[in-house]
N, C-alpha and C. Protein backbone atom coordinates (compact mmCIF):
# COMPACT_ATOMS: atom_id res chain seq x y z
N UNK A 1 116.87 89.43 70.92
CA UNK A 1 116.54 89.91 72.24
C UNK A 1 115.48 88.99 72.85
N UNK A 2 115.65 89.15 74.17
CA UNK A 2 114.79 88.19 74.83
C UNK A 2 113.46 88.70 75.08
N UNK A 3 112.28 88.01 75.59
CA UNK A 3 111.17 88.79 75.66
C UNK A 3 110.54 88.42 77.34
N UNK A 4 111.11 89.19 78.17
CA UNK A 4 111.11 88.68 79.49
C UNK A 4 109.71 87.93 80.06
N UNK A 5 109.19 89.09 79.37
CA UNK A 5 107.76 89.04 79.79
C UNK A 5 107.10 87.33 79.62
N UNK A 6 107.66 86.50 78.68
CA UNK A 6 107.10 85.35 78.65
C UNK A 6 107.84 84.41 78.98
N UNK A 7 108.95 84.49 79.82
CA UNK A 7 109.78 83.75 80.87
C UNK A 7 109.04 82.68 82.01
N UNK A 8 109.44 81.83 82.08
CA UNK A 8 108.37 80.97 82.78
C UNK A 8 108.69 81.43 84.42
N UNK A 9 109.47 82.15 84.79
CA UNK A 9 109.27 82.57 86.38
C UNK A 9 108.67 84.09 86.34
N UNK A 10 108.34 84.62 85.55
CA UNK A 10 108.13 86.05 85.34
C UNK A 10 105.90 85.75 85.80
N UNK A 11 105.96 85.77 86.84
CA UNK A 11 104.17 85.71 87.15
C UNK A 11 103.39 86.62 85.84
N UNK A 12 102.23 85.81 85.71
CA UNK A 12 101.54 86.36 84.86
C UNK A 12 100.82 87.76 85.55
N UNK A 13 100.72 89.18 84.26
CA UNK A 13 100.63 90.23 84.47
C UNK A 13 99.47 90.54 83.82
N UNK A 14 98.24 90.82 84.14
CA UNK A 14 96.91 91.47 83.33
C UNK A 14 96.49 92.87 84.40
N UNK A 15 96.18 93.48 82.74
CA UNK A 15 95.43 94.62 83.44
C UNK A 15 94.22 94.59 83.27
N UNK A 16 94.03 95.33 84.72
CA UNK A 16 92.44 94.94 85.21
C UNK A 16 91.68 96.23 84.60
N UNK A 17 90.22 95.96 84.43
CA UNK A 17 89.38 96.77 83.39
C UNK A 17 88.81 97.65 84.88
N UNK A 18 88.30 98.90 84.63
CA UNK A 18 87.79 100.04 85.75
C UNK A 18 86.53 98.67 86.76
N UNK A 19 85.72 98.40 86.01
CA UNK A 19 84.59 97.62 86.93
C UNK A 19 85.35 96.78 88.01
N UNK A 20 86.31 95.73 87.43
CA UNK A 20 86.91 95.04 88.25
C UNK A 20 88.18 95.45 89.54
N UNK A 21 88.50 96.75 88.90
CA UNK A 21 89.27 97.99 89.30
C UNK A 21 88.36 98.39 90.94
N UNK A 22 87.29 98.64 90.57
CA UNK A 22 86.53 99.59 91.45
C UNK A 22 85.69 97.80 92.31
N UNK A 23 86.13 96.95 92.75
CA UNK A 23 85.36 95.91 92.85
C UNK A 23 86.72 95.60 94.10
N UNK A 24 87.95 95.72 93.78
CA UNK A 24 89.04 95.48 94.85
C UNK A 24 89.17 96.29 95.14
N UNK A 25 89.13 97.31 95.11
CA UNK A 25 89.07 99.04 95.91
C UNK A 25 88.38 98.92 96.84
N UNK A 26 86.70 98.56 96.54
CA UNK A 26 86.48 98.19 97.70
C UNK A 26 86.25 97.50 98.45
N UNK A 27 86.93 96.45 97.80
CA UNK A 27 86.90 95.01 98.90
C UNK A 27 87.96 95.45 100.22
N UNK A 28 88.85 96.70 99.57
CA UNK A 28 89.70 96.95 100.68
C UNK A 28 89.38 98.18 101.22
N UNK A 29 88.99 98.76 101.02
CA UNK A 29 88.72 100.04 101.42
C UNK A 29 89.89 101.14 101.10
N UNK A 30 90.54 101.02 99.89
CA UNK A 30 91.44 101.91 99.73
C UNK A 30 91.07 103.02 98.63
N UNK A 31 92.11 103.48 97.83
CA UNK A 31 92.35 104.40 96.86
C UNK A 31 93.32 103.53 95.99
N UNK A 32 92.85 103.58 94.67
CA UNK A 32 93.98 103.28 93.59
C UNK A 32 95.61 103.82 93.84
N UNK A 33 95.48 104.97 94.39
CA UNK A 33 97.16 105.67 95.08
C UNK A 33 97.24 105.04 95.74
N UNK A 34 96.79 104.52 97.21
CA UNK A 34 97.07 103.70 98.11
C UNK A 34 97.79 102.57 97.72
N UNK A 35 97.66 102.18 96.26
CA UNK A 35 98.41 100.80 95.85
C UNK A 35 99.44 100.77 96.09
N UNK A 36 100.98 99.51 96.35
CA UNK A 36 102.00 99.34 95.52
C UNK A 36 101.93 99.31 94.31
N UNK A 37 103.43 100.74 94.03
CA UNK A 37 103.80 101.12 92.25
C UNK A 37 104.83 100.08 91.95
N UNK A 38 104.35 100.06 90.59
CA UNK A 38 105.61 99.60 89.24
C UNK A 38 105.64 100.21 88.47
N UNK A 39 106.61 100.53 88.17
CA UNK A 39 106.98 101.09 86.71
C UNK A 39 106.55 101.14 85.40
N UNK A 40 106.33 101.82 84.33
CA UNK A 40 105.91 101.14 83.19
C UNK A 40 106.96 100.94 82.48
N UNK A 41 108.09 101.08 82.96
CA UNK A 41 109.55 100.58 82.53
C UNK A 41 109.59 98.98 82.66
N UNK A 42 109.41 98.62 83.66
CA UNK A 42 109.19 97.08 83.83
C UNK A 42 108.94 96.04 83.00
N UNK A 43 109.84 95.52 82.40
CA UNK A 43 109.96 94.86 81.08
C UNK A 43 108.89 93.58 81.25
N UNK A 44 108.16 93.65 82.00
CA UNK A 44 107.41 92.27 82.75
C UNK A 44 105.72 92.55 82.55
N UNK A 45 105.71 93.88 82.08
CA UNK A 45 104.36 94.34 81.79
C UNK A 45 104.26 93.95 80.53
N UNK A 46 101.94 93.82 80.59
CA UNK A 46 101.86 93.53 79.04
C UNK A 46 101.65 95.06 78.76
N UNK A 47 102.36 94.82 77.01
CA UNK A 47 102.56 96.08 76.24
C UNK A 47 101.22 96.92 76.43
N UNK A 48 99.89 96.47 76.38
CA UNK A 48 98.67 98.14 76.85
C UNK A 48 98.69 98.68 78.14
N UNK A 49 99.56 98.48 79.12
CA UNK A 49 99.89 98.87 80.16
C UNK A 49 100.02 100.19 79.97
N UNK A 50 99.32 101.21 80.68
CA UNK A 50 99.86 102.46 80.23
C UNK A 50 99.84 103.07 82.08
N UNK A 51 100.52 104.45 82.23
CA UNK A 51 100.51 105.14 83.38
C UNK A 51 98.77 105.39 84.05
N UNK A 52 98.76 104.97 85.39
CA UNK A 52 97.60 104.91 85.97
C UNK A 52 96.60 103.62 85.86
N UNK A 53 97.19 102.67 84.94
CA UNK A 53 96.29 100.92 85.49
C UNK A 53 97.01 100.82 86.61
N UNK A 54 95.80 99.25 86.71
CA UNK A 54 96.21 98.97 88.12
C UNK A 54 96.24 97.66 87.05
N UNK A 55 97.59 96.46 87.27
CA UNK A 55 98.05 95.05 87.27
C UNK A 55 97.48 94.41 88.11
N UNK A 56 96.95 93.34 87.83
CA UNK A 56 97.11 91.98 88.72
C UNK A 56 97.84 91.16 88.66
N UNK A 57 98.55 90.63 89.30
CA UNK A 57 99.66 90.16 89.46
C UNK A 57 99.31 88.80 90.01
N UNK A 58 99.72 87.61 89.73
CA UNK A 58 99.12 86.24 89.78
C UNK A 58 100.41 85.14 90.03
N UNK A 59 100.83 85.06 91.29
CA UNK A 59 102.33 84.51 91.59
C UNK A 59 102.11 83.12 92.14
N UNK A 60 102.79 82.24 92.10
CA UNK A 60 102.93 80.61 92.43
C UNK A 60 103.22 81.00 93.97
N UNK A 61 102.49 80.07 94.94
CA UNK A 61 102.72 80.31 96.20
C UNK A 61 102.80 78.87 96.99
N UNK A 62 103.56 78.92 97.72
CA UNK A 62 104.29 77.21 98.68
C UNK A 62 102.63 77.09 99.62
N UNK A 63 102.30 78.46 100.11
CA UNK A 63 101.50 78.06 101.24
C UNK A 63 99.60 78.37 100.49
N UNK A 64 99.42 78.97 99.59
CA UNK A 64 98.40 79.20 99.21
C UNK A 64 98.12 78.86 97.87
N UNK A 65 98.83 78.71 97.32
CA UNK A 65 98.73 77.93 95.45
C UNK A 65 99.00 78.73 94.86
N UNK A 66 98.37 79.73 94.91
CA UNK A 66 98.46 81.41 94.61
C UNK A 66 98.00 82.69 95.16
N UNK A 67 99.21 83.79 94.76
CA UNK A 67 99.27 84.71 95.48
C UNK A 67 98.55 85.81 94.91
N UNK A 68 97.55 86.57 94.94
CA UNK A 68 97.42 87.80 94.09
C UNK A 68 97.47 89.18 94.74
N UNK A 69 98.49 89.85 93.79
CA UNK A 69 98.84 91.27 94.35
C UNK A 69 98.63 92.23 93.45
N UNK A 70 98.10 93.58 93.54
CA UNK A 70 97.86 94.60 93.03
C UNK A 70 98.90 95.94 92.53
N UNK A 71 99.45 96.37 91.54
CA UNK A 71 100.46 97.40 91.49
C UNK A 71 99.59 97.98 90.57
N UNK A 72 99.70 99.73 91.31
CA UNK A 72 99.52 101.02 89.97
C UNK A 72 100.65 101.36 89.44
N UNK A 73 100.60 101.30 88.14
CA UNK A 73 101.89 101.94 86.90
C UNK A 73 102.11 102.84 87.06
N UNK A 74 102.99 103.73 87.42
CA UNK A 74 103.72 104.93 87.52
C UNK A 74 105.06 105.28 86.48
N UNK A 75 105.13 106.08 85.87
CA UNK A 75 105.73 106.42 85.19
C UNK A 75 107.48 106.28 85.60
């Protein structure tokens, strides 16, 4: 079986610790709910991913080098 997760187009996936959590919350002024969800089905997560992190998501970008986007795990 394949292991998607370390696919070279699959963007790298870390979960972020509460301090750094509560540090983009309010850089935006949101709520952790307020996020875009993913799944913890998502074969693209690392395995301590559990329901209620929040991912950072770290994507190759044409116009910025890189992109970073935020998803809460939802079951």
């Amino acid at each position: 079986m394949v292991d998607v997760s370390q696919h070279e187009l699959v963007p790298e996936h870390t979960v972020l610790d509460e301090d750094t959590l509560d540090e983009v919350l309010d850089e935006y002024a949101i709520d952790r709910t307020d996020l875009p969800k993913i799944k913890r089905s998502d074969p693209a997560l690392p395995d301590e991913a559990e329901i209620g992190d929040v991912i950072k998501i770290v994507r190759n970008s044409r116009t910025t080098d890189q992109a970073v986007v935020y998803r809460l795990v939802v079951e």
